[in-house]
Structure formats: C-alpha cells, structure tokens
Protein backbone atom coordinates (compact mmCIF):
# COMPACT_ATOMS: atom_id res chain seq x y z
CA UNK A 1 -1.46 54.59 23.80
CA UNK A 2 -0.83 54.36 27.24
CA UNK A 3 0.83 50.95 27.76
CA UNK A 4 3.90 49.32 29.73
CA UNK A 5 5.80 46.94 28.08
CA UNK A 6 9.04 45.12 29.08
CA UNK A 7 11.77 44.03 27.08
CA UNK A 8 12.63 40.84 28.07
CA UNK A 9 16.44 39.59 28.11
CA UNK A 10 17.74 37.01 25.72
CA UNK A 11 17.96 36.60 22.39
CA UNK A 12 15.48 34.44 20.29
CA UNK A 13 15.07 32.54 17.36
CA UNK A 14 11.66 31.69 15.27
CA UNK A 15 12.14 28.20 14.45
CA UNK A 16 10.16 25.90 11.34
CA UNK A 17 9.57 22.66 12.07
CA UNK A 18 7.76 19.76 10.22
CA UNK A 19 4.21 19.82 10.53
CA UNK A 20 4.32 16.03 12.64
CA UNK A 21 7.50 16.60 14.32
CA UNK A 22 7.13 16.48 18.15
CA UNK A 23 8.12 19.41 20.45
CA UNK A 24 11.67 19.35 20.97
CA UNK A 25 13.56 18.92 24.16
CA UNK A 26 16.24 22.09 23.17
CA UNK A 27 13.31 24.16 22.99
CA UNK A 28 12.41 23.94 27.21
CA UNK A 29 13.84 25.56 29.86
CA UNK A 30 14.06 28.92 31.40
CA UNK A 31 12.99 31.91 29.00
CA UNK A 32 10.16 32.40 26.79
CA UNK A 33 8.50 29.56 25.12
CA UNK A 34 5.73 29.70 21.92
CA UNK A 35 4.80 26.50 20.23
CA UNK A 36 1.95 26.95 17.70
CA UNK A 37 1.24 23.35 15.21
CA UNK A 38 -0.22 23.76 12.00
CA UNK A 39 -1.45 21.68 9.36
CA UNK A 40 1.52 23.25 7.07
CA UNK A 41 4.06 23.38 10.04
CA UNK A 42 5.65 23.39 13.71
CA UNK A 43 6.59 27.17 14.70
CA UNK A 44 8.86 27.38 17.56
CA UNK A 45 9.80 30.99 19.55
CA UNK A 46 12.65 30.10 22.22
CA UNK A 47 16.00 31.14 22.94
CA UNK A 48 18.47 31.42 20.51
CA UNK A 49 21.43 29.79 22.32
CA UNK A 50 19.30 26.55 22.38
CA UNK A 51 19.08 26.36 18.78
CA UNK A 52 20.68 23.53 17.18
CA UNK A 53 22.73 24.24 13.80
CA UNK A 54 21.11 23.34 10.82
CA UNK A 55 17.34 23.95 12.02
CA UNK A 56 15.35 25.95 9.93
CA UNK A 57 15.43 29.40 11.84
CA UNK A 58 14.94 33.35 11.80
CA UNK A 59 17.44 34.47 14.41
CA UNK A 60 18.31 37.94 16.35
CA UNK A 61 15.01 38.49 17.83
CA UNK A 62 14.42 40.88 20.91
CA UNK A 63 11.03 40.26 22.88
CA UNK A 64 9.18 43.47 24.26
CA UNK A 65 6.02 41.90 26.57
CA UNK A 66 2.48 44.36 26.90
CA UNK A 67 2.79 43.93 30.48
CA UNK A 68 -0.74 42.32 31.60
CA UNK A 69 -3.07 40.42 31.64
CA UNK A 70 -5.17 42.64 29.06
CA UNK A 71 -8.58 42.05 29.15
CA UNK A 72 -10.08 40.17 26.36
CA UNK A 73 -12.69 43.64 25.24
CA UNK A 74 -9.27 45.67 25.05
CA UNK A 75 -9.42 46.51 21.15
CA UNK A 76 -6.87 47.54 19.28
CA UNK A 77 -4.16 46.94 21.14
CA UNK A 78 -1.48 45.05 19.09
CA UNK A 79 -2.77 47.19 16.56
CA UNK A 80 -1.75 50.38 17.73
CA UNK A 81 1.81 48.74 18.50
CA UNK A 82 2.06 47.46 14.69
CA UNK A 83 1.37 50.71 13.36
CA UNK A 84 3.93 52.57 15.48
CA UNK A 85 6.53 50.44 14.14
CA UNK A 86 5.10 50.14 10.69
CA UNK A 87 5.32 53.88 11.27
CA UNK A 88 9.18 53.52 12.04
CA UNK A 89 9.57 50.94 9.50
CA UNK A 90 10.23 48.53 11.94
CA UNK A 91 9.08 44.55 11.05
CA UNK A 92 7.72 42.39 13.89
CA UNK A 93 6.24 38.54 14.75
CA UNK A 94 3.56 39.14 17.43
CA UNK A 95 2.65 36.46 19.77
CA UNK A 96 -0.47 36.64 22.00
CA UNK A 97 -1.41 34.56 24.50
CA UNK A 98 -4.09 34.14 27.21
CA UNK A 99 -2.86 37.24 29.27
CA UNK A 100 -1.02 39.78 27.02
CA UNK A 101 0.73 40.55 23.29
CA UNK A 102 4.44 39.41 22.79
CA UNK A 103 6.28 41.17 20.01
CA UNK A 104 9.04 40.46 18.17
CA UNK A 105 11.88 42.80 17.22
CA UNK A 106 14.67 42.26 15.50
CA UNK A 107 18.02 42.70 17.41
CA UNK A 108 18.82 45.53 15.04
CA UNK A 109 15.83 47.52 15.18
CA UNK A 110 15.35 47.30 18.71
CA UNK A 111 16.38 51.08 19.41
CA UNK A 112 14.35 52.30 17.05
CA UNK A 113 11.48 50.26 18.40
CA UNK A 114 11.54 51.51 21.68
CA UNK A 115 12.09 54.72 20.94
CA UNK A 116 9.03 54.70 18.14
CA UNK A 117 6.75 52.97 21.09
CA UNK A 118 7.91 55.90 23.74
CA UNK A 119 6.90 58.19 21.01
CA UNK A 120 3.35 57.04 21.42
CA UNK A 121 3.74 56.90 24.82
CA UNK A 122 4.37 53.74 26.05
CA UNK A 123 6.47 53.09 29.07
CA UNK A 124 9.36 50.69 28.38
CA UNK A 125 11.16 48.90 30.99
C-alpha cells in the first residue's frame, strides 16, 4: 500500500447529538470539521478544546488524512488501512469525504498506528 497520509494536529472529540438538534456554533472554526445527521442522531468530529462539558462525547482522538483527492475507482483503500490496524489491534472511526479517507486514532494508539501503517508502507508525515 503505497499511500501518504498526514497526521493532522489537534486533538478531537466524536460528539452525539439529538437527531433535530441544529449544528452547533462550538463546533466551527479552524480545524477539522464532520457533521453527518441521521434519523437516530447528530454526529459531530471537531476539536476537542471546543467541546462543551456535559455533551455526549468520545474524546482523545488523533486524525491521520490519505493525502488526496483519491479517485472515486480507487478500491480498497480504507480497507487496506483498517486491516493494518485491525492487524495491530488498533480501533478507528473513518471519515470519507469527497476527496480522501479521514481516520480516527485514538491518542493512545497513535504510535502504534503509524508505525503499523509504515509497516505496510505508507509514508506518514
């Protein structure tokens, strides 16, 4: 797998919100952004520090970006990044958008990430 993938700075939190809530303002600024509405819920991915207390939340997250875009007839591409981790027992929340694959590490197992994606050799910057 030859792919280049950043990790990006920050630390970020997966947020559950009410299905009918609106977007919150805390979530916007500078850093990454997902926002993906449900039936069942409103899942937020944004930076930790903007994360008010009591909000239902998954924190310590580390974001590591397939540097793009990636071509929509690319298969197997988050694929072969879940199973290198699965590999390294390593849990992630992937995020794709309209250019490239976000994936979601947890601050702990961040190390171990990178080190299992150079070991199928990605480039991490």
């Amino acid at each position: 797998m030859e792919l280049k993938i950043k990790l990006l700075e920050g630390t970020y939190g997966v947020c559950r919100l009410g299905s009918d809530e609106p977007v919150p303002a805390w979530a916007s600024g500078g850093g990454f952004l997902s926002v993906a509405r449900t039936e069942d819920e409103l899942s937020l991915v944004c930076l930790q520090e903007r994360i008010p207390e009591g909000t239902i939340c998954e924190r310590d997250w580390r974001i590591l970006k397939v540097l793009g875009p990636l071509d929509f007839s690319l298969v197997g591409i988050l694929a072969s990044i879940s199973a290198a981790l699965a590999k390294a027992g390593v849990s992630i929340f992937a995020v794709s958008t309209y250019d490239t694959d976000y994936i979601l590490v947890r601050e702990k197992d961040i190390e171990k990430a990178v080190d299992a994606l150079k070991g199928e050799g990605c480039t991490v910057v």
